[in-house]
C-alpha atoms as a PDB file:
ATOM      1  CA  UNK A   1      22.436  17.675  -9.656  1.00  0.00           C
ATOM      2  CA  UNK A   2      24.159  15.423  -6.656  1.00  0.00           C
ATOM      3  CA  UNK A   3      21.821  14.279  -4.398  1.00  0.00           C
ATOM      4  CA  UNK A   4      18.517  14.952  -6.298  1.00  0.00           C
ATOM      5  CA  UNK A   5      15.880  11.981  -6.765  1.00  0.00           C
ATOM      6  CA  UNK A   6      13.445  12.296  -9.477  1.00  0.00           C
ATOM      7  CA  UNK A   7       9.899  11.054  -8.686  1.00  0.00           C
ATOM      8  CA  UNK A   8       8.039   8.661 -10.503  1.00  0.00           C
ATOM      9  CA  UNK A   9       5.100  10.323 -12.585  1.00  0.00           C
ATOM     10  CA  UNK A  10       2.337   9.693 -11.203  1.00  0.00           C
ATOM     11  CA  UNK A  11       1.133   9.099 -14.823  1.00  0.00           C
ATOM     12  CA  UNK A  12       3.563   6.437 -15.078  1.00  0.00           C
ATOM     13  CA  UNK A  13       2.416   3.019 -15.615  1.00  0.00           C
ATOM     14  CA  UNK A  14       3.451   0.642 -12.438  1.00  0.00           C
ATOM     15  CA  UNK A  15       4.176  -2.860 -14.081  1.00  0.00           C
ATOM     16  CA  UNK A  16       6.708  -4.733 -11.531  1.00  0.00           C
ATOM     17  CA  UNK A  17       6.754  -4.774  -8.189  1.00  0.00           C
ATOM     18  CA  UNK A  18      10.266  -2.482  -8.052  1.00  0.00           C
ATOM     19  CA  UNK A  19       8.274  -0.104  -9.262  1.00  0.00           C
ATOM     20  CA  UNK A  20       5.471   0.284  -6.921  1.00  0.00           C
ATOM     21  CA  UNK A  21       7.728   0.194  -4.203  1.00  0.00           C
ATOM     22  CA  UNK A  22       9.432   3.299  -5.865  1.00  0.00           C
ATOM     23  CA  UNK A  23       5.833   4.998  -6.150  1.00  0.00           C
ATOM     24  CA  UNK A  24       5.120   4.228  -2.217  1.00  0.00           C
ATOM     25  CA  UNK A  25       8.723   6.142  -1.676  1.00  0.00           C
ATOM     26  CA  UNK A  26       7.528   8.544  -4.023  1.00  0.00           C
ATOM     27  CA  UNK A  27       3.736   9.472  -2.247  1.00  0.00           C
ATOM     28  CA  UNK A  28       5.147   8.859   1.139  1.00  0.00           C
ATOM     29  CA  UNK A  29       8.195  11.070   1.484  1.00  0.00           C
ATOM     30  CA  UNK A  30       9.745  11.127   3.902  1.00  0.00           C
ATOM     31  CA  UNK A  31       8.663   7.625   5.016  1.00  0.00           C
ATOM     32  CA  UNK A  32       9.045   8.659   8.763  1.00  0.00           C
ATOM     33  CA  UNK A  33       5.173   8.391  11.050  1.00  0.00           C
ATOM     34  CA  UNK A  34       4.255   9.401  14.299  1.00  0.00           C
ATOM     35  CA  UNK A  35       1.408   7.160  14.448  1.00  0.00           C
ATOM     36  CA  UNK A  36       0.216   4.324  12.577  1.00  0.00           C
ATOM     37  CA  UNK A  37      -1.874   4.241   9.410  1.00  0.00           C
ATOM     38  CA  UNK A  38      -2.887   1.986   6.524  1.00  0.00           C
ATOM     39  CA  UNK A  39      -3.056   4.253   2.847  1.00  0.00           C
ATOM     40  CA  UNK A  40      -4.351   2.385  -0.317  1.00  0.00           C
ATOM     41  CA  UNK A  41      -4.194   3.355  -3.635  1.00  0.00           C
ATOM     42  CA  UNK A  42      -5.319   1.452  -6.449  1.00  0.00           C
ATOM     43  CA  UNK A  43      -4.278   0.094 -10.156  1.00  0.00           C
ATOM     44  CA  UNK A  44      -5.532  -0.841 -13.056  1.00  0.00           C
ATOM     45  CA  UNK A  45      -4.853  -3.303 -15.338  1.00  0.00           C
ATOM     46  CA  UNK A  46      -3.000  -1.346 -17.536  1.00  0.00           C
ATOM     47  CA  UNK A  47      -0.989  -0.131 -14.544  1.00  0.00           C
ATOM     48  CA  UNK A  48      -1.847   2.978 -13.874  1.00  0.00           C
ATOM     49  CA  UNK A  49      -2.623   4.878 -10.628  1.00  0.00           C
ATOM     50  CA  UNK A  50      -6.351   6.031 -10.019  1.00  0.00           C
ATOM     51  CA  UNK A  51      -5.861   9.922  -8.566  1.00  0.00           C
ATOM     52  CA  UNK A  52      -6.873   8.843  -5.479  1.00  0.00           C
ATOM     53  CA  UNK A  53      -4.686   7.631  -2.035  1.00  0.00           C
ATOM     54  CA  UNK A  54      -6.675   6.911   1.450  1.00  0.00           C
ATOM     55  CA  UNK A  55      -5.009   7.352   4.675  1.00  0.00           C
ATOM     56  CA  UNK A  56      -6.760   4.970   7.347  1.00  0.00           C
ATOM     57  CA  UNK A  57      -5.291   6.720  11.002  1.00  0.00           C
ATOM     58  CA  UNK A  58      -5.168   5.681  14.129  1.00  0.00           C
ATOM     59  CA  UNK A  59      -4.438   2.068  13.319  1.00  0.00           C
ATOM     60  CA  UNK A  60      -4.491  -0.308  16.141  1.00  0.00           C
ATOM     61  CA  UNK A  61      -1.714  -2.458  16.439  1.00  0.00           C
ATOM     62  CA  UNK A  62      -3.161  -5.661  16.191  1.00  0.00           C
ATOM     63  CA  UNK A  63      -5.750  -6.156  12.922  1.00  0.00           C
ATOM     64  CA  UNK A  64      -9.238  -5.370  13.283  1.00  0.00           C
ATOM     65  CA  UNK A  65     -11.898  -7.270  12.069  1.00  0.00           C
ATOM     66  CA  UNK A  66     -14.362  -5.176  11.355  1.00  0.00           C
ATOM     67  CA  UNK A  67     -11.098  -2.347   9.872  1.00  0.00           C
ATOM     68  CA  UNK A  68     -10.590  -5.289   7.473  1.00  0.00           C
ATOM     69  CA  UNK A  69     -14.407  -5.974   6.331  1.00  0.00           C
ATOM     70  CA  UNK A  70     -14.133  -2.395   5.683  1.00  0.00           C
ATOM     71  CA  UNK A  71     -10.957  -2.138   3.756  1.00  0.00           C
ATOM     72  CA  UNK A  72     -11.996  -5.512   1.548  1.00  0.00           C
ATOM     73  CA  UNK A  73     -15.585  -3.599   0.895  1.00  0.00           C
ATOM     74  CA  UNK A  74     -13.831  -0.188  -0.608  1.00  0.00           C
ATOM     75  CA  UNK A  75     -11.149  -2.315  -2.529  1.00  0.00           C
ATOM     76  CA  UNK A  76     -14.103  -4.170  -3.926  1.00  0.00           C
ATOM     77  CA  UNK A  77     -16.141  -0.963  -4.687  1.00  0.00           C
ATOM     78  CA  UNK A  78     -13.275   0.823  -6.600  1.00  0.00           C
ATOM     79  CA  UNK A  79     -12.335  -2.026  -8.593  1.00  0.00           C
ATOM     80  CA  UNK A  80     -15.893  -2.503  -9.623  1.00  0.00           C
ATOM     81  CA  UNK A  81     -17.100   1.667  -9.825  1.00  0.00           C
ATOM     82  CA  UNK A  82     -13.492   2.879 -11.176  1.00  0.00           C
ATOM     83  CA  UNK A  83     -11.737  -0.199 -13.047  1.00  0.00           C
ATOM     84  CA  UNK A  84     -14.249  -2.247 -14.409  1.00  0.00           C
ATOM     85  CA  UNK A  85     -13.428  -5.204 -12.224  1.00  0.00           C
ATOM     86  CA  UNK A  86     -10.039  -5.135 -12.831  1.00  0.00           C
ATOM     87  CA  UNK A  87      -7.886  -3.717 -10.482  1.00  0.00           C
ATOM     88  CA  UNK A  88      -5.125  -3.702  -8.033  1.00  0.00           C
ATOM     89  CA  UNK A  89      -5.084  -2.777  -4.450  1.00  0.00           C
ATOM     90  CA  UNK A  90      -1.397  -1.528  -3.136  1.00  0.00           C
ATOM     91  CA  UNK A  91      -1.535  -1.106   0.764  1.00  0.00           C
ATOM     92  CA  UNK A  92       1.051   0.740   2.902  1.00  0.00           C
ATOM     93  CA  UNK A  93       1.523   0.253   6.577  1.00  0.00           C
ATOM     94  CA  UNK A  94       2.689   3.546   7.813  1.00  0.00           C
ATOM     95  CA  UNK A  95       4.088   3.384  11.724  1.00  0.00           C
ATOM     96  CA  UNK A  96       6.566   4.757  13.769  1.00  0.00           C
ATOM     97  CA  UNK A  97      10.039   2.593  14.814  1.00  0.00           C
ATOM     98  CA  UNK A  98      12.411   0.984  12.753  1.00  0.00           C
ATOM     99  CA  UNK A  99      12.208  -0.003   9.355  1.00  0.00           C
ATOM    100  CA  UNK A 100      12.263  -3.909  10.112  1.00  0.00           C
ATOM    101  CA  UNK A 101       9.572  -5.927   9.746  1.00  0.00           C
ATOM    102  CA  UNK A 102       7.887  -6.625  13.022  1.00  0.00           C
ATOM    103  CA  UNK A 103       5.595  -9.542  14.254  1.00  0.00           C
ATOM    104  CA  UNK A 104       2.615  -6.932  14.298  1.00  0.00           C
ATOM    105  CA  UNK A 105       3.471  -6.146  10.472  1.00  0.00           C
ATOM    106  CA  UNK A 106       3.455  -9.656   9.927  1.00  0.00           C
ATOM    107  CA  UNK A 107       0.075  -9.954  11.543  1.00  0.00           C
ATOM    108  CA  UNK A 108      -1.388  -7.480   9.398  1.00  0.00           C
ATOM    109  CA  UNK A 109      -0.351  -9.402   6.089  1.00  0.00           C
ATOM    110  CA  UNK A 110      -1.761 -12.565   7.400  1.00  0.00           C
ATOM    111  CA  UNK A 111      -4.885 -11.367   8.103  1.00  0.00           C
ATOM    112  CA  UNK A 112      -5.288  -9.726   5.104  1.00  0.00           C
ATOM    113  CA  UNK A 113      -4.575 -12.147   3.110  1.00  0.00           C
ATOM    114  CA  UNK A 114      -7.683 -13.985   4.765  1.00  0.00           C
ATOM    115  CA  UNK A 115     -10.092 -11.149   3.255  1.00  0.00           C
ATOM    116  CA  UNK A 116      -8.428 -10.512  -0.070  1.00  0.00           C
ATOM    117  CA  UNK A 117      -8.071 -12.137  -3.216  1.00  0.00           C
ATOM    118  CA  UNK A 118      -4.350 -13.645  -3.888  1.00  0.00           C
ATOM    119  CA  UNK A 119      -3.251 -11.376  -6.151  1.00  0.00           C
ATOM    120  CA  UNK A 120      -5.010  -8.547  -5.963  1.00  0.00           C
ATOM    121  CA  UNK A 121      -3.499  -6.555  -3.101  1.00  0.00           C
ATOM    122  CA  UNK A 122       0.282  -5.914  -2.163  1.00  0.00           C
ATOM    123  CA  UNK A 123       1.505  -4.430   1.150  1.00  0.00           C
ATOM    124  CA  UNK A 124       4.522  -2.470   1.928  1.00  0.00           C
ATOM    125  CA  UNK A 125       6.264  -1.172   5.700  1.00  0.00           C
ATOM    126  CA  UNK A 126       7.193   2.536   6.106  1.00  0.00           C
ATOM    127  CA  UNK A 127       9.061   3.150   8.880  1.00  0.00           C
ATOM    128  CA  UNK A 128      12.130   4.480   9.811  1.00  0.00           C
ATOM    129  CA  UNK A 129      12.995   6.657   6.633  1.00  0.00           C
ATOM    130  CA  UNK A 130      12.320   3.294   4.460  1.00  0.00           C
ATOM    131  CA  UNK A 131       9.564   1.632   2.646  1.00  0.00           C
ATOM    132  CA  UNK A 132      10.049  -2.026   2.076  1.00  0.00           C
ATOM    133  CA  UNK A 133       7.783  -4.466   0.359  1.00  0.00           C
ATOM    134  CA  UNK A 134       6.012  -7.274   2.444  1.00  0.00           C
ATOM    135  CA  UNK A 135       3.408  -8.835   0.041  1.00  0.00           C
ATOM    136  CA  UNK A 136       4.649  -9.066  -3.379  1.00  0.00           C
ATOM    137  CA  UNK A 137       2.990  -5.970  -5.715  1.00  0.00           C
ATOM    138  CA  UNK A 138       2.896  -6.586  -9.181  1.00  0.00           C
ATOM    139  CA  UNK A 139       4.803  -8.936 -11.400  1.00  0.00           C
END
């Protein structure tokens, strides 16, 4: 059929980082907000996606510290309770505009990247009907 996508499983195994940026498209279609929001979802080593996806609303703008205590103490408690210390934290930054990058996305990252381990966590933009990685997922 023209113009049909198929979805990624969600059973799928995520092992590159083309592929988690298909399987943000895929949980957050259409990438088009109203307000801004952080979701994480989480995978294990072997790749695959737990069954669950958290939508953080009403993100501010700017990062808060305290928002990313928080956010550092769940990825830490899933990867410990549901993947045996293994695990991988994919974060989407969900917000109205266009899809380019902006300083404030850029702000985000940084201070993330103070709280998590290298590694562990990737970060993707949707905006503006696109979702575009910002932190390298998967390898």
């Amino acid at each position: 059929m023209t113009g049909m996508t198929i979805s990624p499983s969600p059973d799928a195994p995520v092992r590159a980082a083309a592929e988690l940026t298909d399987r943000w498209r895929a949980v957050l279609e259409p990438p088009v907000f109203g307000a801004r929001s952080m979701w994480l979802t989480w995978f294990g080593a072997d790749g695959r996606q737990l069954p669950l996806v958290i939508p953080v609303d009403d993100l501010p703008l700017a990062p808060d510290a305290a928002l990313l205590v928080g956010l550092r103490d769940v990825h830490e408690s899933v990867v410990v309770d549901q993947l045996g210390g293994v695990g991988h934290l994919a974060l989407a930054l969900c917000r109205p505009g266009a899809a380019a990058v902006t300083g404030d996305d850029e702000a985000w990252a940084e201070a993330l990247r103070h709280v998590l381990d290298e590694g562990s966590w990737s970060l993707h933009v949707a905006a503006g009907g696109e979702v575009r990685p910002l932190v390298a997922g998967p390898s």
